[in-house]
C-alpha atoms as a PDB file:
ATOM      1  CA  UNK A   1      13.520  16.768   2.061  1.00  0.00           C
ATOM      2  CA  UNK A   2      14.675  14.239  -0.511  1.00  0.00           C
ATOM      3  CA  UNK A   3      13.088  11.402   0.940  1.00  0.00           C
ATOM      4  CA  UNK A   4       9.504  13.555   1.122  1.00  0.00           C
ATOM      5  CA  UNK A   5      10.082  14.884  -2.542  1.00  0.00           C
ATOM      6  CA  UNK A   6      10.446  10.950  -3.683  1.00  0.00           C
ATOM      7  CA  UNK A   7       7.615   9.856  -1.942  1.00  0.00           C
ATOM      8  CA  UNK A   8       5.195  12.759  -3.409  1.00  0.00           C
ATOM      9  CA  UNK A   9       6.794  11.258  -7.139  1.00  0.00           C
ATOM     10  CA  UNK A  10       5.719   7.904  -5.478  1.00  0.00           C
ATOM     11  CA  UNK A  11       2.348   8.880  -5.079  1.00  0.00           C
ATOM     12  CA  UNK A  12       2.075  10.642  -7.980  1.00  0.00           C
ATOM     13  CA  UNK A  13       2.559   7.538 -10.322  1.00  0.00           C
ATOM     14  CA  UNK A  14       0.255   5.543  -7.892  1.00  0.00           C
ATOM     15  CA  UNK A  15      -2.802   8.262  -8.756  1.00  0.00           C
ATOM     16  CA  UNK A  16      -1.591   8.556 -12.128  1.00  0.00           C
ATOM     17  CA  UNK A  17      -1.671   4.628 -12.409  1.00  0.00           C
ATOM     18  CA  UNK A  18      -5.285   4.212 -11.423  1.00  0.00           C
ATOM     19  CA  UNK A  19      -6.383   7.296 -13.013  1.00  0.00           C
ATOM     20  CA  UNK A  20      -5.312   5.445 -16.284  1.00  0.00           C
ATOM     21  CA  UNK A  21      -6.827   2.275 -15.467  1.00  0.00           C
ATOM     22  CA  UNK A  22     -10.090   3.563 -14.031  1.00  0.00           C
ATOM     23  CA  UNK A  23     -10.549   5.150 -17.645  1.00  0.00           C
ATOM     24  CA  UNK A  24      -9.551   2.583 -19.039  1.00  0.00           C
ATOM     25  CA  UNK A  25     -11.782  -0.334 -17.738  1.00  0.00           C
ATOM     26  CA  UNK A  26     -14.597   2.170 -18.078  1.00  0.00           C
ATOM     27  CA  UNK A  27     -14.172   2.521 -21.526  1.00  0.00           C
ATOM     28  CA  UNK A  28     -14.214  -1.345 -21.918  1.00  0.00           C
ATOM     29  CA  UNK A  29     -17.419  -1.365 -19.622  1.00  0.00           C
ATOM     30  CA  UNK A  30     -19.476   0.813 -21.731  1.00  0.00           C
ATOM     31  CA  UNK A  31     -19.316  -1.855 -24.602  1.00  0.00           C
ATOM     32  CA  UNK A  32     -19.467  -4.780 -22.377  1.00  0.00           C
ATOM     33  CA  UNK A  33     -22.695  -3.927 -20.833  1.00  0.00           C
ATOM     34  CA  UNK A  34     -21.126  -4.258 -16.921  1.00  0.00           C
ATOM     35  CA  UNK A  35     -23.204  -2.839 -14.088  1.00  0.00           C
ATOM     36  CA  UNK A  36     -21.443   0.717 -13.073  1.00  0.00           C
ATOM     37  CA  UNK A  37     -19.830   0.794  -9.737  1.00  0.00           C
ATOM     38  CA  UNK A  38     -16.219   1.420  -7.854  1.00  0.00           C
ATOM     39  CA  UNK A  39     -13.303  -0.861  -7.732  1.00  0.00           C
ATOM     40  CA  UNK A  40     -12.253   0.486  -4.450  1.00  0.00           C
ATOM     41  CA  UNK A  41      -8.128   1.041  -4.159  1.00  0.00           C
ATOM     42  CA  UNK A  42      -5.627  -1.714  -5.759  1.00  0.00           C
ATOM     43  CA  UNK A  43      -5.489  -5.167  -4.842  1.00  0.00           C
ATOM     44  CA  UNK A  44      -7.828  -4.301  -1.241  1.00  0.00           C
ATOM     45  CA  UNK A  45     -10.336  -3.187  -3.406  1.00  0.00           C
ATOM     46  CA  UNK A  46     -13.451  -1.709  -1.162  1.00  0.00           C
ATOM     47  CA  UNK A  47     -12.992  -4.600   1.658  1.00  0.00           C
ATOM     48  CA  UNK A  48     -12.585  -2.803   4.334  1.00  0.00           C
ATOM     49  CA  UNK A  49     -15.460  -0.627   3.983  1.00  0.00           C
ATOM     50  CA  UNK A  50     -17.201  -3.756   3.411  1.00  0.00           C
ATOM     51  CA  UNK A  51     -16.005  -5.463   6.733  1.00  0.00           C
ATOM     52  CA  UNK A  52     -16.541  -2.294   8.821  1.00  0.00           C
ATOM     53  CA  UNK A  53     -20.167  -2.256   7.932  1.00  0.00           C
ATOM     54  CA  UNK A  54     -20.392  -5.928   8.561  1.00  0.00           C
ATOM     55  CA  UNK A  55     -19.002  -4.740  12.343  1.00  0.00           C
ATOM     56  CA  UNK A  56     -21.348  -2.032  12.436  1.00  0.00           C
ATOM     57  CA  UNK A  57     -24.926  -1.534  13.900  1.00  0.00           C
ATOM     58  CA  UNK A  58     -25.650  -1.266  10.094  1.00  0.00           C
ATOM     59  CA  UNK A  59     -24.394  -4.542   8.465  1.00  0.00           C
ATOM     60  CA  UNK A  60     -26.619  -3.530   5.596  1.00  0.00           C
ATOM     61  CA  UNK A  61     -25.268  -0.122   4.763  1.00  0.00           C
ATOM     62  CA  UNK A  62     -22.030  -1.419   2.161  1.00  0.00           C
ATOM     63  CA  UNK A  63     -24.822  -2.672   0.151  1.00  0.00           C
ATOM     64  CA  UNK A  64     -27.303   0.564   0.797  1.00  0.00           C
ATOM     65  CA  UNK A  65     -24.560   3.221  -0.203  1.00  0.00           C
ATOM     66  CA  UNK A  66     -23.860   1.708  -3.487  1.00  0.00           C
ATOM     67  CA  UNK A  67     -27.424   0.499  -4.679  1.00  0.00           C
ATOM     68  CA  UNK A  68     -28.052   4.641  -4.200  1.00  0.00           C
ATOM     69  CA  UNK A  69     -25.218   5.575  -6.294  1.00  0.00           C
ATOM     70  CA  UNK A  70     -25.418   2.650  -8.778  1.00  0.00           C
ATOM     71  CA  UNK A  71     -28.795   0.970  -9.091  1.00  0.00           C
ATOM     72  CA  UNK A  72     -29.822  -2.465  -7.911  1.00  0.00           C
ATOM     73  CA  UNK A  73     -27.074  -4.321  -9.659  1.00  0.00           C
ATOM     74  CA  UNK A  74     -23.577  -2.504  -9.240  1.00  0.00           C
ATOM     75  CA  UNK A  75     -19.899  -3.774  -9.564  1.00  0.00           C
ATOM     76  CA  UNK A  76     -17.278  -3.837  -6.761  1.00  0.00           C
ATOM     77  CA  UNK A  77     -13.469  -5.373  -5.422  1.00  0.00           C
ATOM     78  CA  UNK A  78     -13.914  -6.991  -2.140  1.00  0.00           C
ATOM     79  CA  UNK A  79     -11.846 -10.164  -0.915  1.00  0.00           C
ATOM     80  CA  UNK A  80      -9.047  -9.284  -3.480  1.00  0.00           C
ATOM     81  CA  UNK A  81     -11.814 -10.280  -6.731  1.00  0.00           C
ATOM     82  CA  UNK A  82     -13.618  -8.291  -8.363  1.00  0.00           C
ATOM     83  CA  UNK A  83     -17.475  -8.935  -8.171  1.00  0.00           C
ATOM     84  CA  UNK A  84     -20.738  -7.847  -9.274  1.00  0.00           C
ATOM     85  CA  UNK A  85     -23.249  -7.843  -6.649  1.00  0.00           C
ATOM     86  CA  UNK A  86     -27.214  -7.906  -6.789  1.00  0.00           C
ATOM     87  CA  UNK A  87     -29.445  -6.233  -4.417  1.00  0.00           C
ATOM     88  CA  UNK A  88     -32.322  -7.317  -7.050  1.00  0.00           C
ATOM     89  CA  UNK A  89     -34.875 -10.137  -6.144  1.00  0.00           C
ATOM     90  CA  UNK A  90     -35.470 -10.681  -9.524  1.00  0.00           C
ATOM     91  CA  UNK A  91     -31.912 -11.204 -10.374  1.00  0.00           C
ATOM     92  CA  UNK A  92     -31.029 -13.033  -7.774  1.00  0.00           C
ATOM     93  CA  UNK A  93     -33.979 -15.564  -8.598  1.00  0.00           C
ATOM     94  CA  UNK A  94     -32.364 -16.415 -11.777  1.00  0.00           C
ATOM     95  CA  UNK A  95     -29.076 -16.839 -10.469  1.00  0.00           C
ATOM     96  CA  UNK A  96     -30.108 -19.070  -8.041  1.00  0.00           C
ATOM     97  CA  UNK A  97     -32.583 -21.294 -10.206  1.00  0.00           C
ATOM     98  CA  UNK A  98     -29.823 -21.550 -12.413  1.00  0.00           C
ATOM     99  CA  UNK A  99     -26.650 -22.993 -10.405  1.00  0.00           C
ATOM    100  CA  UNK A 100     -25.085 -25.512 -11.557  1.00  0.00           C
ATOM    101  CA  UNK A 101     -25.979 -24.718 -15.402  1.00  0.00           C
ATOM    102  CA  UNK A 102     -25.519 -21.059 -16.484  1.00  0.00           C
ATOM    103  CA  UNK A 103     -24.021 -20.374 -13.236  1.00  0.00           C
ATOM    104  CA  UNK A 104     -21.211 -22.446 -11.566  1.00  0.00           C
ATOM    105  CA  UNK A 105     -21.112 -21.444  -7.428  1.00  0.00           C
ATOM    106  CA  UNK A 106     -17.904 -19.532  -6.780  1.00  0.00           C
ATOM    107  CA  UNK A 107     -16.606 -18.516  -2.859  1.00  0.00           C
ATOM    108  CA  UNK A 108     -14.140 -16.409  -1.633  1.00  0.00           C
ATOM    109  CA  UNK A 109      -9.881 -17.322  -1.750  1.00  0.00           C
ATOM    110  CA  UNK A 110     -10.590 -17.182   2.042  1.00  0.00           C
ATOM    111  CA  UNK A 111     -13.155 -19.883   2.027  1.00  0.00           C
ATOM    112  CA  UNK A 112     -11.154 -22.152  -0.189  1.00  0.00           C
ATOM    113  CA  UNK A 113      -7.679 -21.653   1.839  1.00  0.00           C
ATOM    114  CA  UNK A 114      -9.627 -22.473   5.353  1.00  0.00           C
ATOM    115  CA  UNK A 115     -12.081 -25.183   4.366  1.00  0.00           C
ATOM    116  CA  UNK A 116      -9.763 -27.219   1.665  1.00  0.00           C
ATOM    117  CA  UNK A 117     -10.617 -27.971  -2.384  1.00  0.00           C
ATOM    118  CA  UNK A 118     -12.212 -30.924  -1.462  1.00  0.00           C
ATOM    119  CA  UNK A 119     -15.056 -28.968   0.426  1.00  0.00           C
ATOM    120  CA  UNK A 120     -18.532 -29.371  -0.487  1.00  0.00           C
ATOM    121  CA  UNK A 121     -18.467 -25.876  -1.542  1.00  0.00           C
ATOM    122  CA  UNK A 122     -16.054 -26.673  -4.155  1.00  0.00           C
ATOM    123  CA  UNK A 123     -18.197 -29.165  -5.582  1.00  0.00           C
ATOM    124  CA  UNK A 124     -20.540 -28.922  -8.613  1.00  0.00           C
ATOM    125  CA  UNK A 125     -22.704 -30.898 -10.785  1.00  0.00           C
ATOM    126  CA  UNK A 126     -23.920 -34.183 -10.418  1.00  0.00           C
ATOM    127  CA  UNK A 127     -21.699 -34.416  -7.474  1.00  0.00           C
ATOM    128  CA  UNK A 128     -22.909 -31.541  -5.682  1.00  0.00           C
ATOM    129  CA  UNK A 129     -26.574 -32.932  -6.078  1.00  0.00           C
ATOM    130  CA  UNK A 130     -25.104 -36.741  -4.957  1.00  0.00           C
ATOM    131  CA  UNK A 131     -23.375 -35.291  -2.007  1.00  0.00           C
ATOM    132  CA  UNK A 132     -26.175 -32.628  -0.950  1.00  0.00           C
ATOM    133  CA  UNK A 133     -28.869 -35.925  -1.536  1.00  0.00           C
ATOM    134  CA  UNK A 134     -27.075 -37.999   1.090  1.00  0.00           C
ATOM    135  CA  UNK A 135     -26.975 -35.132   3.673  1.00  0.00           C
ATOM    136  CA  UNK A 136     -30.350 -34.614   3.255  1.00  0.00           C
ATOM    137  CA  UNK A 137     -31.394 -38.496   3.672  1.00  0.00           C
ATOM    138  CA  UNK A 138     -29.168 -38.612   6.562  1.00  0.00           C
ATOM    139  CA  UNK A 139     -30.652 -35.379   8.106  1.00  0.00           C
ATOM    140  CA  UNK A 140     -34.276 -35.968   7.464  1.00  0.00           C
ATOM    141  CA  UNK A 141     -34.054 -39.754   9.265  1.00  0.00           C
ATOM    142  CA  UNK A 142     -36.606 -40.280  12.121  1.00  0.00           C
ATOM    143  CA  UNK A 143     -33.919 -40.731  14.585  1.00  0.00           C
ATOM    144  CA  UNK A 144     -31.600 -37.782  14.005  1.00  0.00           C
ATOM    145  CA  UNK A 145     -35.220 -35.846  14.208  1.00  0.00           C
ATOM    146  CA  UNK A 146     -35.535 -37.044  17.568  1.00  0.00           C
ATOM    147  CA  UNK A 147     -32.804 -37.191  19.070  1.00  0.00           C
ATOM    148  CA  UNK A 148     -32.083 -33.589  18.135  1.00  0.00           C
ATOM    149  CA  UNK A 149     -35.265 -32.353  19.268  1.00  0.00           C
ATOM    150  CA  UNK A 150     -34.750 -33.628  22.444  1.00  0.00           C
ATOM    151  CA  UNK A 151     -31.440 -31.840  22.744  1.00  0.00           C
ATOM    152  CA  UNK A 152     -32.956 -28.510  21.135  1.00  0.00           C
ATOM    153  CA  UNK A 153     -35.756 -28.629  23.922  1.00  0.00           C
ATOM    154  CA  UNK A 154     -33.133 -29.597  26.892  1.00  0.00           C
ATOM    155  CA  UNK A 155     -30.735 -26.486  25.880  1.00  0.00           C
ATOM    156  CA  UNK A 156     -33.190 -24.086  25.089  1.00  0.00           C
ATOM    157  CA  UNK A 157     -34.645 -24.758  28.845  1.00  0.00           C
ATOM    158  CA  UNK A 158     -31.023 -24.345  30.536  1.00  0.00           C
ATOM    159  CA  UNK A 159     -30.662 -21.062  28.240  1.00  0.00           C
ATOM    160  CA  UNK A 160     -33.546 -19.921  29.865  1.00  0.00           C
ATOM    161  CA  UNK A 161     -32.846 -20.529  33.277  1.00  0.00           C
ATOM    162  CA  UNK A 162     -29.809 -18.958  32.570  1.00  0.00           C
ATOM    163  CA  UNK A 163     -31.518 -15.654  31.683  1.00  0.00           C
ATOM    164  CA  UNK A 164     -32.941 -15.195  35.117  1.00  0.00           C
ATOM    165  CA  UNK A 165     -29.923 -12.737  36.397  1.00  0.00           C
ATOM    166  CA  UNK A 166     -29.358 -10.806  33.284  1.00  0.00           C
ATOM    167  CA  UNK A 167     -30.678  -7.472  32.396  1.00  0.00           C
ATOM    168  CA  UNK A 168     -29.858  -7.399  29.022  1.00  0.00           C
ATOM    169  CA  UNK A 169     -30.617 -10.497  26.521  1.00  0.00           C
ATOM    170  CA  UNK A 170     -29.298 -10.707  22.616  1.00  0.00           C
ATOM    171  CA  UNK A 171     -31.332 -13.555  21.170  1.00  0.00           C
ATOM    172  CA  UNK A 172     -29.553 -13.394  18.152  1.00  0.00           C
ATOM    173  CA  UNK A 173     -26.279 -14.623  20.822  1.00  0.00           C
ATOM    174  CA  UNK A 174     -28.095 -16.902  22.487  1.00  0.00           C
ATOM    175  CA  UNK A 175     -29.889 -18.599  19.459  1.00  0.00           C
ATOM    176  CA  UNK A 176     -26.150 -19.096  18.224  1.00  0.00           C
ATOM    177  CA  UNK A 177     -24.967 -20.743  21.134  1.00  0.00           C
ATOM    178  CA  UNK A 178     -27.557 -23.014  21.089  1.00  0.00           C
ATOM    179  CA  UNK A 179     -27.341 -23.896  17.612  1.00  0.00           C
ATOM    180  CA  UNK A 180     -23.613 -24.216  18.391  1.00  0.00           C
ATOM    181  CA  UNK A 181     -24.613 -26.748  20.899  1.00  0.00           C
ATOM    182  CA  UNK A 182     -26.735 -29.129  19.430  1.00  0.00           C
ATOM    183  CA  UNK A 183     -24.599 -29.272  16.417  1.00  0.00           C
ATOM    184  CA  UNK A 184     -21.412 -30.483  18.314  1.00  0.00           C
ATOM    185  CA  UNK A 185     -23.657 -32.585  20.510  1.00  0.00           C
ATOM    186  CA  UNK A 186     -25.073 -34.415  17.991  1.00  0.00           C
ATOM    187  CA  UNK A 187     -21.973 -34.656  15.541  1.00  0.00           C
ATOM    188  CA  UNK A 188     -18.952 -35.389  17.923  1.00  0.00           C
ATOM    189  CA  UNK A 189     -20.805 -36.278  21.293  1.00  0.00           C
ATOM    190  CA  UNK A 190     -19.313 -33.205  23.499  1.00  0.00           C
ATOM    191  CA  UNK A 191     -21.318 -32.122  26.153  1.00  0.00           C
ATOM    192  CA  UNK A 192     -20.682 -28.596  27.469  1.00  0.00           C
ATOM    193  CA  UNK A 193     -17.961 -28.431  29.588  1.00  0.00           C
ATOM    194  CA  UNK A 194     -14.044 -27.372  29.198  1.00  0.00           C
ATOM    195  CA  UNK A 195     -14.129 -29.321  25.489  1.00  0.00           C
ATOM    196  CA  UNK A 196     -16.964 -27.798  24.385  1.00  0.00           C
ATOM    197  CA  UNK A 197     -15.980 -23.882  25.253  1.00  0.00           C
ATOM    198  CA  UNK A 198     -12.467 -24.841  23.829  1.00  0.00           C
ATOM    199  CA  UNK A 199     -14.457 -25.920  20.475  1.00  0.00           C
ATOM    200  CA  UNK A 200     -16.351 -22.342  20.131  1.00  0.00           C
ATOM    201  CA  UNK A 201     -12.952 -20.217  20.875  1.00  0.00           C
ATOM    202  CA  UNK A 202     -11.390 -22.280  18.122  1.00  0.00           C
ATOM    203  CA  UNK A 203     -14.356 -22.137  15.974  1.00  0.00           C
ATOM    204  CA  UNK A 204     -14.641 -18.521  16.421  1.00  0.00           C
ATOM    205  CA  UNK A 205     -11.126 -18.127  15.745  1.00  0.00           C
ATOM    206  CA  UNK A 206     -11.907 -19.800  11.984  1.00  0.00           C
ATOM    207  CA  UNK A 207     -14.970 -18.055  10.811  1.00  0.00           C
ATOM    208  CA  UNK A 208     -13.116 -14.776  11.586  1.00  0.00           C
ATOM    209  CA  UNK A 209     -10.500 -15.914   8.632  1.00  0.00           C
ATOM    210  CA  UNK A 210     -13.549 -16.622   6.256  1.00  0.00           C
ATOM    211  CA  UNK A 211     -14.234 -13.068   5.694  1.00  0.00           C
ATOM    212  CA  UNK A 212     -10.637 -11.024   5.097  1.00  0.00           C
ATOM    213  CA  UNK A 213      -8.317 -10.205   2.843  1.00  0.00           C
ATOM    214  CA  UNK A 214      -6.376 -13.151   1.157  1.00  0.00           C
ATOM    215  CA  UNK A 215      -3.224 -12.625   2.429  1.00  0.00           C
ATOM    216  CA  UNK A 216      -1.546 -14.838   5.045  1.00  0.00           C
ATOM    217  CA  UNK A 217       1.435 -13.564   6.202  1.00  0.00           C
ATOM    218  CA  UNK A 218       2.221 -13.777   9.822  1.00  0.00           C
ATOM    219  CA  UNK A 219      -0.049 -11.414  11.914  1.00  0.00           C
ATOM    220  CA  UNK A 220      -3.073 -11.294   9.168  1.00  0.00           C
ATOM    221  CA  UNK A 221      -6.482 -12.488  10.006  1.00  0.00           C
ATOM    222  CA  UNK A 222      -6.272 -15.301   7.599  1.00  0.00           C
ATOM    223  CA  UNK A 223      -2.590 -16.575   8.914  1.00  0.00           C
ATOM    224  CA  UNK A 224      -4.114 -16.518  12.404  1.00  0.00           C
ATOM    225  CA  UNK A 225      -7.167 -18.738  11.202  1.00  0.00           C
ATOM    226  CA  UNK A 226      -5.022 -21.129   9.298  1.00  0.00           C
ATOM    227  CA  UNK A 227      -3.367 -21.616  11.921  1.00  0.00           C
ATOM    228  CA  UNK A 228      -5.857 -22.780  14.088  1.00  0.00           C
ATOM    229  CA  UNK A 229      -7.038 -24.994  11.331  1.00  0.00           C
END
């Protein structure tokens, strides 16, 4: 009976805690002008309700429930930071027009754990616009046109052959794998086969870690991923 009594008193203070600090950063928000919205529980914030819609047949309805409650633009707590996140065309226009000045690109812990600091996604500035104008050059060139049409044209042909025998068909799989396909085919010359399905298990493996909480002991999504890495 002890041990239940303690952990109601545990509780307690928990509730009491974020009781005090939900009035509390709401009385800093109404002078700060910062969109209304729910920071979810401590330190997981509203992520899991934001990865279980991600898994459901409604990706879209995270976003749905709160533009209801809050408007267009509402605050949140997902990926262990706390974010503000616009549903609003217009908004998002001017955030995107202006990255790199008013705005500086910012990506999940996740992301930066899994794909290193010296990713191109860490990158701003005139580097940014260096790196992303080589890519480009190197991408639009006559011969990487070519050569990855012809591969485009060659898998989508054995994708559809392989269609005959099914009943059911999700495009959106399919256009993946073939994506999937070219890309390693025309970056690291593997042909489907053993290397190639080995590839997309690992691969898989790693974009699971790049949405999840940041935590990475043993056993958590983002361990697991890192691992792989």
């Amino acid at each position: 009976m002890e041990v239940i009594h303690w952990c109601w008193v545990v509780v307690g203070v928990v509730m009491g805690w974020c009781w005090y600090k939900s009035i509390k950063n709401k009385a800093k928000e109404e002078g700060s002008g910062v969109p209304r919205g729910n920071p979810g529980w401590p330190v997981i914030g509203e992520t899991i309700d934001f990865i279980a819609s991600g898994w459901s047949s409604r990706p879209v309805s995270f976003m749905e429930k709160r533009k209801s409650r809050y408007g267009k633009v509402f605050k949140t707590n997902i990926l262990g930071k706390p974010v503000i996140v616009s549903t609003d065309p217009e908004v998002n226009k001017v955030v995107l027009q202006n990255i790199g000045n008013i705005f500086i690109p910012a990506y999940p812990q996740t992301i930066t754990e899994i794909l290193g600091e010296s990713s191109i996604l860490q990158m701003n500035g005139s580097l940014q616009k260096r790196v992303h104008a080589l890519l480009g050059g190197f991408l639009r060139s006559p011969q990487l046109k070519a050569r990855i049409t012809r591969d485009i044209e060659r898998y989508v042909k054995l994708t559809l052959d392989s269609w005959k025998d099914q009943h059911i068909v999700y495009v959106q799989d399919e256009v993946r794998k073939i994506t999937f396909d070219v890309l390693v085919r025309v970056l690291v010359s593997i042909t489907p086969g053993e290397d190639l399905n080995f590839m997309k298990r690992e691969f898989a493996e790693v974009i699971k870690g790049l949405i999840c909480l940041p935590i990475k002991f043993p056993g958590t999504r983002l361990y697991k991923s890192l691992k792989v890495h």
